[in-house]
N, C-alpha and C. Protein backbone atom coordinates (compact mmCIF):
# COMPACT_ATOMS: atom_id res chain seq x y z
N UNK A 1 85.82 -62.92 -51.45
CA UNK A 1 86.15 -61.89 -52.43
C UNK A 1 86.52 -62.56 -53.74
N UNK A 2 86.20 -62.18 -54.92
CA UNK A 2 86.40 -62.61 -56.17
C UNK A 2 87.58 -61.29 -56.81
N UNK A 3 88.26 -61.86 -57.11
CA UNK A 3 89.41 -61.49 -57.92
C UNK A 3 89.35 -61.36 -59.57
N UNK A 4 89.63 -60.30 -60.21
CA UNK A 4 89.67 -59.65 -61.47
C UNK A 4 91.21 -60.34 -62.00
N UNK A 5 91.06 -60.09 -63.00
CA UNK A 5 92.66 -60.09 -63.95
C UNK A 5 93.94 -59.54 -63.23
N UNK A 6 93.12 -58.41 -62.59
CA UNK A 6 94.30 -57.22 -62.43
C UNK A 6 93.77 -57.13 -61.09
N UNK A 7 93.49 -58.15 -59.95
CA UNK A 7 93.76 -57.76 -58.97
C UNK A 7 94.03 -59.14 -57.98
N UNK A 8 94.38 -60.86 -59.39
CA UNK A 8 94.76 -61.76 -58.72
C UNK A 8 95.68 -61.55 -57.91
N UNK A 9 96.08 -62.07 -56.74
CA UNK A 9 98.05 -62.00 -56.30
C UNK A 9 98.14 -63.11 -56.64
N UNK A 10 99.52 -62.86 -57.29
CA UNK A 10 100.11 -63.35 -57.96
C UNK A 10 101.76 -63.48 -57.48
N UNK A 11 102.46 -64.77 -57.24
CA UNK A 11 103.82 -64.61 -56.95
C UNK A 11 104.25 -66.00 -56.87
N UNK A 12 104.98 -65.73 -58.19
CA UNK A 12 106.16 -66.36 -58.88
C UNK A 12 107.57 -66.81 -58.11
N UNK A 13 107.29 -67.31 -56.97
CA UNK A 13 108.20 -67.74 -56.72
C UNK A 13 109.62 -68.63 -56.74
N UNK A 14 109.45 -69.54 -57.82
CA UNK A 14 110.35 -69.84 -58.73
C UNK A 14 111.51 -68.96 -59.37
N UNK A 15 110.83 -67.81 -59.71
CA UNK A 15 111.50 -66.73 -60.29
C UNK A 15 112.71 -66.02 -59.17
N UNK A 16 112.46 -66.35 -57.53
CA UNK A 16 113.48 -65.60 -57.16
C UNK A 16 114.56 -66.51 -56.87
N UNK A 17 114.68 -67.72 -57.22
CA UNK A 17 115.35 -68.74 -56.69
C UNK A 17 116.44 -68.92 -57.74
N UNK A 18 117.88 -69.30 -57.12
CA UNK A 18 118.71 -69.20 -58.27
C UNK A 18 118.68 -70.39 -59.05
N UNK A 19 119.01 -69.58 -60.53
CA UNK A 19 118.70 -70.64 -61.91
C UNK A 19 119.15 -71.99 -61.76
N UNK A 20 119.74 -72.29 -60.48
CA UNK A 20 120.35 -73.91 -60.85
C UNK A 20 119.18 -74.71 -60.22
N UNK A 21 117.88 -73.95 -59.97
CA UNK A 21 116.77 -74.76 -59.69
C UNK A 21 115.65 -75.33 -60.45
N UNK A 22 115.15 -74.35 -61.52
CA UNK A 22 115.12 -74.61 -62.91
C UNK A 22 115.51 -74.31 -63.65
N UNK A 23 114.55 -74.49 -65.17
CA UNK A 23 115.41 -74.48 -66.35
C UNK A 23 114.16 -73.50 -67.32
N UNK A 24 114.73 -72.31 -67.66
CA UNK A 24 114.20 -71.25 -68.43
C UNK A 24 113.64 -71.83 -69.93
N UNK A 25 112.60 -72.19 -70.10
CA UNK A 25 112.20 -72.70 -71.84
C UNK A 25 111.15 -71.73 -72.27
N UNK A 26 112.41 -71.28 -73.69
CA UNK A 26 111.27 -70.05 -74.60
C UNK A 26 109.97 -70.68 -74.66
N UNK A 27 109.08 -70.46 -74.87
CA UNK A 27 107.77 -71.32 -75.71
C UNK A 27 107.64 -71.01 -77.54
N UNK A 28 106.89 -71.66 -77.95
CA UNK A 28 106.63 -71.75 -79.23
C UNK A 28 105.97 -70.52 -79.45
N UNK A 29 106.12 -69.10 -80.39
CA UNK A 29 105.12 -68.24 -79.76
C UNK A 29 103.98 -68.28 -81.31
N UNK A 30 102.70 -67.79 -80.88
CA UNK A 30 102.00 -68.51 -81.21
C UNK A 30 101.99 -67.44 -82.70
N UNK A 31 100.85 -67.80 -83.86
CA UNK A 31 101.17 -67.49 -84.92
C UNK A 31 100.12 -66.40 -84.75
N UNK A 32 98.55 -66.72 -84.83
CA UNK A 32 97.77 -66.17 -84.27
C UNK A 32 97.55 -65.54 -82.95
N UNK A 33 96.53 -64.93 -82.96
CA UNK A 33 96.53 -64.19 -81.30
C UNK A 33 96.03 -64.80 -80.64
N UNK A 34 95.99 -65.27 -79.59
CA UNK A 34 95.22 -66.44 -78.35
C UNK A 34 94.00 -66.16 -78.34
N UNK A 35 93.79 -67.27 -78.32
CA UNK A 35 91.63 -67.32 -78.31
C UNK A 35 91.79 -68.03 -77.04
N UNK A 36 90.90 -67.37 -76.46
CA UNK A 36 90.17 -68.77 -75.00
C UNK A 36 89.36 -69.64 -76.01
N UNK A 37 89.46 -70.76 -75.65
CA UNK A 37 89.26 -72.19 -76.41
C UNK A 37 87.70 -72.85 -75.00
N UNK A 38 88.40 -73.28 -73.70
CA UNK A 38 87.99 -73.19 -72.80
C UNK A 38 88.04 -72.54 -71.46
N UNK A 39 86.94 -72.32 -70.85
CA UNK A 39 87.34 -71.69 -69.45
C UNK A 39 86.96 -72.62 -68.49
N UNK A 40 87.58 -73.01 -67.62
CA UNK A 40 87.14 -74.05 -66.42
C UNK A 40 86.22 -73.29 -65.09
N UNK A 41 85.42 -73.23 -65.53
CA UNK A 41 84.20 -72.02 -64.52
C UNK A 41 84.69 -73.00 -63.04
N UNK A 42 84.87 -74.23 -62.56
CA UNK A 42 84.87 -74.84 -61.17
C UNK A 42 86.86 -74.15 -60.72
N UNK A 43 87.61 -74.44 -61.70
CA UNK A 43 89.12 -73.85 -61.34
C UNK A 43 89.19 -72.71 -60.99
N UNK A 44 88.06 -71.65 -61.46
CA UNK A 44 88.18 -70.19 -61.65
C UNK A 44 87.95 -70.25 -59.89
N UNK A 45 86.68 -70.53 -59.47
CA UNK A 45 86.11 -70.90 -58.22
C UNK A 45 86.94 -71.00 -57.08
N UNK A 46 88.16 -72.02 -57.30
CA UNK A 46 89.05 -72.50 -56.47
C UNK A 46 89.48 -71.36 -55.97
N UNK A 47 90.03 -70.74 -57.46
CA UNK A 47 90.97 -69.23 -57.10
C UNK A 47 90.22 -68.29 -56.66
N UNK A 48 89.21 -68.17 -56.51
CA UNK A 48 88.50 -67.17 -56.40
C UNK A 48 88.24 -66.04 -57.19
N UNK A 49 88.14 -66.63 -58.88
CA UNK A 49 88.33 -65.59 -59.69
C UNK A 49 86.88 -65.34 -60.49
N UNK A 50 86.79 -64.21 -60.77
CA UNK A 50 85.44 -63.94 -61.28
C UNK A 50 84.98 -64.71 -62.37
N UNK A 51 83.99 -65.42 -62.62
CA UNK A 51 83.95 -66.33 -63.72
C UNK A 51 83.84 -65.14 -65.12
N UNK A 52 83.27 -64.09 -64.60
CA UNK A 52 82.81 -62.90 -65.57
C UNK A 52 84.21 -62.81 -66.41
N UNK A 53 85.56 -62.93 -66.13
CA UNK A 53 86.37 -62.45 -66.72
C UNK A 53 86.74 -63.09 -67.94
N UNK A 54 86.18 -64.23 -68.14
CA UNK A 54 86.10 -65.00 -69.54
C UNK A 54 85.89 -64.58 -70.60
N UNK A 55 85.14 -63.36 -70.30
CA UNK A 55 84.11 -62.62 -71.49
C UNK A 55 85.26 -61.44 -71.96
N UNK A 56 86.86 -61.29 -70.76
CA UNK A 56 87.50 -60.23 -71.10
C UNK A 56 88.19 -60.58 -71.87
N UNK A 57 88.54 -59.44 -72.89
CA UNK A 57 89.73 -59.80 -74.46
C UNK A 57 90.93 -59.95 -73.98
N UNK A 58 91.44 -59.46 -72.63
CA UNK A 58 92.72 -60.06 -71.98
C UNK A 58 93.04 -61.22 -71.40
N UNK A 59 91.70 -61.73 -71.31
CA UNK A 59 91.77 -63.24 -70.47
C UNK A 59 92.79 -64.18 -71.02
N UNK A 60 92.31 -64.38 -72.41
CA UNK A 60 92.91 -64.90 -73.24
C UNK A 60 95.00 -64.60 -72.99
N UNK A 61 95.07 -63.46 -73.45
CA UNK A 61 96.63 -62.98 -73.39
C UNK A 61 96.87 -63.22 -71.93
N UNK A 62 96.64 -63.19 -70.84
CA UNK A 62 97.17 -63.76 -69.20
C UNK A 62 97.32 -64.67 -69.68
N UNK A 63 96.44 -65.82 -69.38
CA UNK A 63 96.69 -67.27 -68.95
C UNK A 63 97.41 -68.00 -70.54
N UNK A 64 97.63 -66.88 -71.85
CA UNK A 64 98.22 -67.57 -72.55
C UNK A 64 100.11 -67.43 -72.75
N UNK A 65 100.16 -66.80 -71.73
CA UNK A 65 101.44 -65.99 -71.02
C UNK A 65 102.21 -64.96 -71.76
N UNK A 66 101.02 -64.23 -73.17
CA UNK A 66 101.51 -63.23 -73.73
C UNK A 66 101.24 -62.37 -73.19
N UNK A 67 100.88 -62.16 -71.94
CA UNK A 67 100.47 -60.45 -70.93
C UNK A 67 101.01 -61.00 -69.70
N UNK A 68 101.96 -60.48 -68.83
CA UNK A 68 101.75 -60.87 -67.57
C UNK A 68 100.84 -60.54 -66.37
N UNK A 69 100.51 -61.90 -66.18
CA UNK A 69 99.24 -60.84 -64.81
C UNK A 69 100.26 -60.17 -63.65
N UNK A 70 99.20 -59.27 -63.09
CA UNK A 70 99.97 -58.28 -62.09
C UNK A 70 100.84 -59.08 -61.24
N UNK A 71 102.20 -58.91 -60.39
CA UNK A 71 102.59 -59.57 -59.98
C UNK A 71 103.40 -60.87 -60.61
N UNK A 72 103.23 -60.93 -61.43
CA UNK A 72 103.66 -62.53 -62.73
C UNK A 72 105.24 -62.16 -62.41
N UNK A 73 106.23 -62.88 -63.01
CA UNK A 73 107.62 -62.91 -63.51
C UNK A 73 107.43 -61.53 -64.91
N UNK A 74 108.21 -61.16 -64.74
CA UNK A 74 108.36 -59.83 -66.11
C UNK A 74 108.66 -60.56 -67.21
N UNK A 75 109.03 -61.63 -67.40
CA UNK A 75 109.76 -62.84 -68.84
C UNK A 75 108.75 -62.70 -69.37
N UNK A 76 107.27 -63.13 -68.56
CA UNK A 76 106.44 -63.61 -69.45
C UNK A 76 105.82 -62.38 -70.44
N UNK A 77 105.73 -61.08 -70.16
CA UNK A 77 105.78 -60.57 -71.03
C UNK A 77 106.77 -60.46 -72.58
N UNK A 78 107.69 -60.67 -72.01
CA UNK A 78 109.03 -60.63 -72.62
C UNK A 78 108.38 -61.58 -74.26
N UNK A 79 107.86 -62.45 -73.83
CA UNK A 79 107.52 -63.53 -75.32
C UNK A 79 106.35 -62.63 -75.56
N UNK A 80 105.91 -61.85 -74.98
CA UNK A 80 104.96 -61.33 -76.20
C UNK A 80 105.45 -60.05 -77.05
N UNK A 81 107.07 -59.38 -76.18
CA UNK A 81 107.05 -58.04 -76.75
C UNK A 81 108.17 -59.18 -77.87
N UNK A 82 108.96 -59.78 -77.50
CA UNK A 82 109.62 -60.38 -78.44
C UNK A 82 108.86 -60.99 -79.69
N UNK A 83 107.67 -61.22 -79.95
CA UNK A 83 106.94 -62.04 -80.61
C UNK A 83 106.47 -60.60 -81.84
N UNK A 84 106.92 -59.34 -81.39
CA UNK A 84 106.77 -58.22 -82.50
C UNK A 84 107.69 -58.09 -83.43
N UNK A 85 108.67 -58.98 -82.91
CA UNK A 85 110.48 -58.57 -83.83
C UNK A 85 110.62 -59.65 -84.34
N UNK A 86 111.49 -59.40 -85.63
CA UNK A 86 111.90 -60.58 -86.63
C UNK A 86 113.02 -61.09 -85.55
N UNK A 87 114.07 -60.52 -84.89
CA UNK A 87 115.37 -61.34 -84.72
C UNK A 87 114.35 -60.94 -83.45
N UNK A 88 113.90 -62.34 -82.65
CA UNK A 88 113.51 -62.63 -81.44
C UNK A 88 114.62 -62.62 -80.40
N UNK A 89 115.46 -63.71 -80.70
CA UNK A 89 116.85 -63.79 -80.05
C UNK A 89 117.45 -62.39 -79.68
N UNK A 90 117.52 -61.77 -80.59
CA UNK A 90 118.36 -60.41 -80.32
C UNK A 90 117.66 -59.32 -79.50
N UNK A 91 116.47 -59.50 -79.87
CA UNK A 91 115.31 -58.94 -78.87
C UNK A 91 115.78 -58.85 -76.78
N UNK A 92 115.42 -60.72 -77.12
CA UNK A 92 115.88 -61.14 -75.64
C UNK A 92 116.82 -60.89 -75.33
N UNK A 93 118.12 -60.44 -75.54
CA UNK A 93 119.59 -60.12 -75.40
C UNK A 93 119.39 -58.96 -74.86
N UNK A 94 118.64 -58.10 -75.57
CA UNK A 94 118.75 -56.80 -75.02
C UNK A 94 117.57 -56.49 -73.95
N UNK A 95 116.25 -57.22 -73.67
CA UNK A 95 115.91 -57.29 -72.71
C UNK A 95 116.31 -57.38 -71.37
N UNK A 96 117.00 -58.76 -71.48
CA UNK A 96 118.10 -58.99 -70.46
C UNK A 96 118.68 -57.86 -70.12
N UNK A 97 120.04 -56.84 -71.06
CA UNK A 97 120.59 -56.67 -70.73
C UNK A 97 119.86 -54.98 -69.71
N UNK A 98 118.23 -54.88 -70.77
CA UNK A 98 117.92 -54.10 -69.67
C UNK A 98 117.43 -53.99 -68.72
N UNK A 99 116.79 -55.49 -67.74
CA UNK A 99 116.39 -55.94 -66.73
C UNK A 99 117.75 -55.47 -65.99
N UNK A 100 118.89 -56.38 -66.35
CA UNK A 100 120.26 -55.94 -65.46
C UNK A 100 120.24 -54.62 -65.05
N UNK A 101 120.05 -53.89 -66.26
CA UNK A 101 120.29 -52.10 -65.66
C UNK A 101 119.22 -51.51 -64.46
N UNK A 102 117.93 -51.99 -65.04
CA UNK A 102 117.38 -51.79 -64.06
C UNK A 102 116.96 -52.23 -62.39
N UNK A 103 118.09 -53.34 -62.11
CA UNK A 103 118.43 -53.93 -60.79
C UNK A 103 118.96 -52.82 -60.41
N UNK A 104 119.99 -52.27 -61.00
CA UNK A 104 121.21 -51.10 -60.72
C UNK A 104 120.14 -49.59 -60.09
N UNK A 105 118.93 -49.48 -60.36
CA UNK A 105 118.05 -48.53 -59.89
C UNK A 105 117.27 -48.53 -58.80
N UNK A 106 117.12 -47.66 -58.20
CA UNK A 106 116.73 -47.66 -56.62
C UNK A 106 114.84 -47.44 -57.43
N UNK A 107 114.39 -47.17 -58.26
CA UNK A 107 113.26 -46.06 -58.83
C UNK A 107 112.28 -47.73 -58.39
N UNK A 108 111.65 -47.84 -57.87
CA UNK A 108 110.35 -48.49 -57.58
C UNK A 108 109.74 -48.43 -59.46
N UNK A 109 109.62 -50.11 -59.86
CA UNK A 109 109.05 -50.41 -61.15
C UNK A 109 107.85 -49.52 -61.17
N UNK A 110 106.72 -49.19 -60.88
CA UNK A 110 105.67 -48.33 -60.58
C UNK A 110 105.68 -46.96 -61.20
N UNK A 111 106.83 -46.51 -60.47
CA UNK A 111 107.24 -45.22 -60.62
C UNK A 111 107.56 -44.86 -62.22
N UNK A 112 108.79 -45.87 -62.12
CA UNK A 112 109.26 -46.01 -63.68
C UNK A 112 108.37 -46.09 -64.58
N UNK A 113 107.25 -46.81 -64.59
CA UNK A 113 106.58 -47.55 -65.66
C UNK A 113 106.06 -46.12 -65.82
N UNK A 114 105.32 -45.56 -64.87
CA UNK A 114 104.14 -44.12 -64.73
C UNK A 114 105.38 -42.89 -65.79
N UNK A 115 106.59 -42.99 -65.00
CA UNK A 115 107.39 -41.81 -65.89
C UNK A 115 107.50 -42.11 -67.31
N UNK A 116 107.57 -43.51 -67.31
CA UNK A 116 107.36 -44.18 -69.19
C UNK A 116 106.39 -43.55 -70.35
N UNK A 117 105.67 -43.76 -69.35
CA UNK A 117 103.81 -43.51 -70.02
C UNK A 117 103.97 -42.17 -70.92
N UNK A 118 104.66 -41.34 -69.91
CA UNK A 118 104.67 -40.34 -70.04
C UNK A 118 105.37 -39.18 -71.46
N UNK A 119 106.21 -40.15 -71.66
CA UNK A 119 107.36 -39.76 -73.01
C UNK A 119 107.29 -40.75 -73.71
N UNK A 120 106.55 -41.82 -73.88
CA UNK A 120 106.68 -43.39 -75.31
C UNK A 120 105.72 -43.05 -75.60
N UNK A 121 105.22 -43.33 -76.86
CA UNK A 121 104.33 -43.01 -77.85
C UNK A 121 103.56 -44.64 -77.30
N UNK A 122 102.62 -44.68 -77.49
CA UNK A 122 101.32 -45.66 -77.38
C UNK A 122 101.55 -45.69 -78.71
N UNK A 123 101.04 -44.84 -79.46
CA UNK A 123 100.15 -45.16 -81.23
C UNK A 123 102.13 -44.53 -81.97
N UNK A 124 102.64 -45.63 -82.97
CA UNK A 124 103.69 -45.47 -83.85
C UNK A 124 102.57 -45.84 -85.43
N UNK A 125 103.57 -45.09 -86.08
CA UNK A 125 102.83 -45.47 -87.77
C UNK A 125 103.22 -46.67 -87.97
N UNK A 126 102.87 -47.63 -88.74
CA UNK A 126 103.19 -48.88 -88.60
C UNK A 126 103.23 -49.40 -90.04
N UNK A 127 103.79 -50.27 -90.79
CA UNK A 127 103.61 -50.27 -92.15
C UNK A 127 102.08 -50.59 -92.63
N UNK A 128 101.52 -51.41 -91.75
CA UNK A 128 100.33 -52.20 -92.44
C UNK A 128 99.06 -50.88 -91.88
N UNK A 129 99.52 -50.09 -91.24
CA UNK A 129 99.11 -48.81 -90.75
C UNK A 129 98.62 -48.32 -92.31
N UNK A 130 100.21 -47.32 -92.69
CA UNK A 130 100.20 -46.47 -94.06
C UNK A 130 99.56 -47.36 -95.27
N UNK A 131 99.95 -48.42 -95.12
CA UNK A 131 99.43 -49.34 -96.48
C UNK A 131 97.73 -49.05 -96.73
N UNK A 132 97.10 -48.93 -95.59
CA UNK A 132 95.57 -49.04 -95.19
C UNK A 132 95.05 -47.74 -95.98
N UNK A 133 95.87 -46.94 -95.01
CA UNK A 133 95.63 -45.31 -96.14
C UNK A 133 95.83 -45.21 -96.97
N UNK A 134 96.81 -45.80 -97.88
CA UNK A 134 97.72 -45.40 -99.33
C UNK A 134 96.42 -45.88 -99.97
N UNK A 135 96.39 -47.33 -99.53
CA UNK A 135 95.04 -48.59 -100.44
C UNK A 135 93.63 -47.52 -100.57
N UNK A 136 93.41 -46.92 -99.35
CA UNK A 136 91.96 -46.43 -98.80
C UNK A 136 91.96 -44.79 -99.71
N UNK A 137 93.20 -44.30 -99.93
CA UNK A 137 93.50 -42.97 -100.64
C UNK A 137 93.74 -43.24 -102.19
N UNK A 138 93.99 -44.24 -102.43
CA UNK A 138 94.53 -45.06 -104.16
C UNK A 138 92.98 -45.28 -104.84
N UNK A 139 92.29 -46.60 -104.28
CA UNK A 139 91.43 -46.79 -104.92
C UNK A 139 89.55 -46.35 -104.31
N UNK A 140 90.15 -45.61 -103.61
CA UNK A 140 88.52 -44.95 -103.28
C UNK A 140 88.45 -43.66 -103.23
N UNK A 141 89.65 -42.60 -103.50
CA UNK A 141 90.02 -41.22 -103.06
C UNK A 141 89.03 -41.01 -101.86
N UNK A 142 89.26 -42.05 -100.88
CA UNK A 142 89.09 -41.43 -99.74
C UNK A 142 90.30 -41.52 -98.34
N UNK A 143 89.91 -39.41 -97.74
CA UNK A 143 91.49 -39.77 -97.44
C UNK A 143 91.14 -39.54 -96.04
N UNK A 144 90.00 -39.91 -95.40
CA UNK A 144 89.59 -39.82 -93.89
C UNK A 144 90.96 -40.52 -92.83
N UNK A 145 90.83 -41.79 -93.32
CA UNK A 145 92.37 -42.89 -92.78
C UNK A 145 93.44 -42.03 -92.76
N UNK A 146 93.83 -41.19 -93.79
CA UNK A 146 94.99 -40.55 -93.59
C UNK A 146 94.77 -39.35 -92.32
N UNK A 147 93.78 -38.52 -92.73
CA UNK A 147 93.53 -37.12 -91.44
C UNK A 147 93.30 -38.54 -90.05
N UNK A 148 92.94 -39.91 -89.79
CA UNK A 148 92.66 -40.05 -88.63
C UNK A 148 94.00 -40.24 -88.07
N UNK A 149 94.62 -40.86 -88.82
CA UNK A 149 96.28 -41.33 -88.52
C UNK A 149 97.30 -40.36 -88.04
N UNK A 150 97.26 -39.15 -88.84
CA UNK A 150 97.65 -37.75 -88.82
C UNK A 150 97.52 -37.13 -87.75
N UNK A 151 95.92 -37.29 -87.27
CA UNK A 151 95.50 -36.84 -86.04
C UNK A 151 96.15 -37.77 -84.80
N UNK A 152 96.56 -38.76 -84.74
CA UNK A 152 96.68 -39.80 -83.59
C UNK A 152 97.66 -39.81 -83.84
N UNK A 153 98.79 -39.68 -84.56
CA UNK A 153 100.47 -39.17 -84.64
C UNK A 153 101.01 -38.38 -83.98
N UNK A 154 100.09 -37.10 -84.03
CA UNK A 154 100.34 -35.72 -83.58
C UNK A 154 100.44 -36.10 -82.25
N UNK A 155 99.85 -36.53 -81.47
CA UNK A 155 99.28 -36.63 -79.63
C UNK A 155 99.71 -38.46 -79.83
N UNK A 156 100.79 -38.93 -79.86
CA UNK A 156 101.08 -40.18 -79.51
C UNK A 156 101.15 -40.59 -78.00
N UNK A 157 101.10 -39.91 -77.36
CA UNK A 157 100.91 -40.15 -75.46
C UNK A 157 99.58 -40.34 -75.06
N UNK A 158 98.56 -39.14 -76.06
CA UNK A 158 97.14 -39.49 -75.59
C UNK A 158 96.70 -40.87 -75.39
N UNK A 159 95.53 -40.49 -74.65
CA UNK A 159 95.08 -42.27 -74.68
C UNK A 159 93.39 -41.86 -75.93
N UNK A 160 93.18 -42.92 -76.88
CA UNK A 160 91.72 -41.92 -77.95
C UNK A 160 91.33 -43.71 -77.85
N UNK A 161 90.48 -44.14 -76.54
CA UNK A 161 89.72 -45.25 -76.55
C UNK A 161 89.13 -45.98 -77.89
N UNK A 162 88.44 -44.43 -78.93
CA UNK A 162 87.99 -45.06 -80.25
C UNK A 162 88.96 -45.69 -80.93
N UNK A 163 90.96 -45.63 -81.01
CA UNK A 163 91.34 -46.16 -81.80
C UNK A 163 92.39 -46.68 -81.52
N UNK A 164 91.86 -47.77 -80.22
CA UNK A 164 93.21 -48.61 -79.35
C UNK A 164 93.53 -49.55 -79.94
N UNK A 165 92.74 -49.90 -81.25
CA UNK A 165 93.42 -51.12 -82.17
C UNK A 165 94.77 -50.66 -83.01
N UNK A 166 94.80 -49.32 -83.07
CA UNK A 166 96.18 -48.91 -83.38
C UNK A 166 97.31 -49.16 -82.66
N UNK A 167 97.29 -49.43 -81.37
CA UNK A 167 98.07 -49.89 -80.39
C UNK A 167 98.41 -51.66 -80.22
N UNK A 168 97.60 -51.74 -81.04
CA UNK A 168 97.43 -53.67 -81.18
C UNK A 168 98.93 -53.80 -82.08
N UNK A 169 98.99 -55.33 -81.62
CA UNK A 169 100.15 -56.18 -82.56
C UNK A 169 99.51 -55.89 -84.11
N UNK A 170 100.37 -56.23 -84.95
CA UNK A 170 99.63 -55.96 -86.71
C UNK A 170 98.81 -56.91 -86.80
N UNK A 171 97.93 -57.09 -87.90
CA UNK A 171 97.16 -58.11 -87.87
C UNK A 171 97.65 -58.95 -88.39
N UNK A 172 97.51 -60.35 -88.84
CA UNK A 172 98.19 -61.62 -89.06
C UNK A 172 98.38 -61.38 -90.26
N UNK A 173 97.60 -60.55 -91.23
CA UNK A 173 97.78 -60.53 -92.91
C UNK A 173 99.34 -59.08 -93.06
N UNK A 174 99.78 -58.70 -92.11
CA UNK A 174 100.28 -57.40 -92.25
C UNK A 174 101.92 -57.61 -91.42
N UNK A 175 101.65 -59.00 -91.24
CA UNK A 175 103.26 -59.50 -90.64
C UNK A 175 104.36 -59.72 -91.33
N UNK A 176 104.55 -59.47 -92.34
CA UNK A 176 105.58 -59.67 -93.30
C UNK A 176 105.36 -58.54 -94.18
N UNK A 177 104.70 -57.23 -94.07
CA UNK A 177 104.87 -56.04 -95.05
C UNK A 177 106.58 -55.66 -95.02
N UNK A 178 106.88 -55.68 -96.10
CA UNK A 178 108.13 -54.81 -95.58
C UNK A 178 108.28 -53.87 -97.03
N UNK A 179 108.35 -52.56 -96.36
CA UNK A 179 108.92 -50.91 -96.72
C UNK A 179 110.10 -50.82 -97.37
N UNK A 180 110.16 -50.38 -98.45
CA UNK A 180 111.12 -49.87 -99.47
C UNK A 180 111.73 -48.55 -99.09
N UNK A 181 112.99 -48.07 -99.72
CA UNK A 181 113.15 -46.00 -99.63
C UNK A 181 112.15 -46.06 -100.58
N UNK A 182 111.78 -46.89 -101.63
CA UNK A 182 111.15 -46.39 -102.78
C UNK A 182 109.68 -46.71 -102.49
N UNK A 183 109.13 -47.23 -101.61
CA UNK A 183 107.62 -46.79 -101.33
C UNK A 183 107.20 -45.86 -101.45
C-alpha cells in the first residue's frame, strides 16, 4: 500500500515522553514559503509513500514542518501559525497556555476541530487584501476585487475553491503593510 500526505501514520513518540528527555528548539522560521528543492523518489519507497505526492503544494509545508502531517506532534504546526504574528514569543505563550486547557477536555481533538470549522471564518480581510482593491479601485476604477471580497466576507465559513488563496499566509511583498485609523 502506498501512503498519501494525509494518510502516512505518523507517531511522534518523543513527544509523549517527559521533557527531561529532550530539548524543545524553535527553528529559524523561514522568510519565504517552502519550495521542495529535492525529493528522494528511493526514501519515499522505503516509507511507502506515493512518489506522486511531490507534485503536491503541501508536500513542501509537511516535511518543511510548517503543516503537521496527520498524526505529527501539534508544535509543529505551532511554527507555522506563529510565523503569521509579529510577537512570535507571545504567540507561543498563549498556545501553550491553550494546549493546557485543552488537556482539561474530555471532547476528542476531531470533534473539536469539526465544531471549529464551523463558527471561524476561513477567509478574514487582511490588509494586503483591501490594499489590492483600494490600488485595483484607485487607478483602474475597477471595482470587481471589491464586490469579490464583499462577496467572500459575507459567507466566511463557506469553503469557494476559486478563492483559497485568500486563505493563504500574505504574500512576502504584503508582510509589513501596516493600517492607520487614517487609512
Amino acid at each position: 500500500m502506498k501512503y498519501s500526505l494525509h494518510t502516512l501514520p505518523l507517531s511522534n513518540s518523543f513527544a509523549k515522553l517527559p521533557g527531561t528527555f529532550y530539548a524543545r528548539v524553535q527553528p529559524t522560521p523561514f522568510a519565504q514559503p517552502a519550495e521542495l528543492l529535492h525529493f528522494n523518489t528511493a526514501a519515499a519507497e522505503l516509507l511507502d509513500l506515493d512518489p506522486a505526492i511531490a507534485s503536491e503544494p503541501a508536500c513542501a509545508d509537511f516535511f518543511s514542518g510548517r503543516q503537521p502531517l496527520p498524526g505529527g506532534e501539534a508544535e509543529a504546526g505551532t511554527r507555522a501559525l506563529q510565523d503569521q504574528f509579529i510577537d512570535r514569543e507571545r504567540c507561543g505563550r498563549w498556545l501553550a497556555d491553550y494546549r493546557a486547557a485543552l488537556r482539561g477536555h474530555a471532547r476528542p481533538d476531531a470533534e473539536r476541530q469539526t465544531a471549529l470549522r464551523t463558527v471561524n471564518p476561513k477567509y478574514m480581510l487582511r490588509n494586503y487584501m483591501a490594499q489590492i482593491a483600494i490600488d485595483k479601485a484607485a487607478q483602474q476604477q475597477d471595482y470587481t476585487e471589491i464586490d469579490r471580497q464583499f462577496k467572500l466576507l459575507q459567507a466566511q465559513i463557506d469553503e469557494y475553491p476559486d478563492m483559497a488563496h485568500y486563505a493563504a499566509p500574505p504574500p512576502a511583498w504584503a508582510r509589513h503593510i501596516q493600517v492607520s485609523c487614517s487609512s
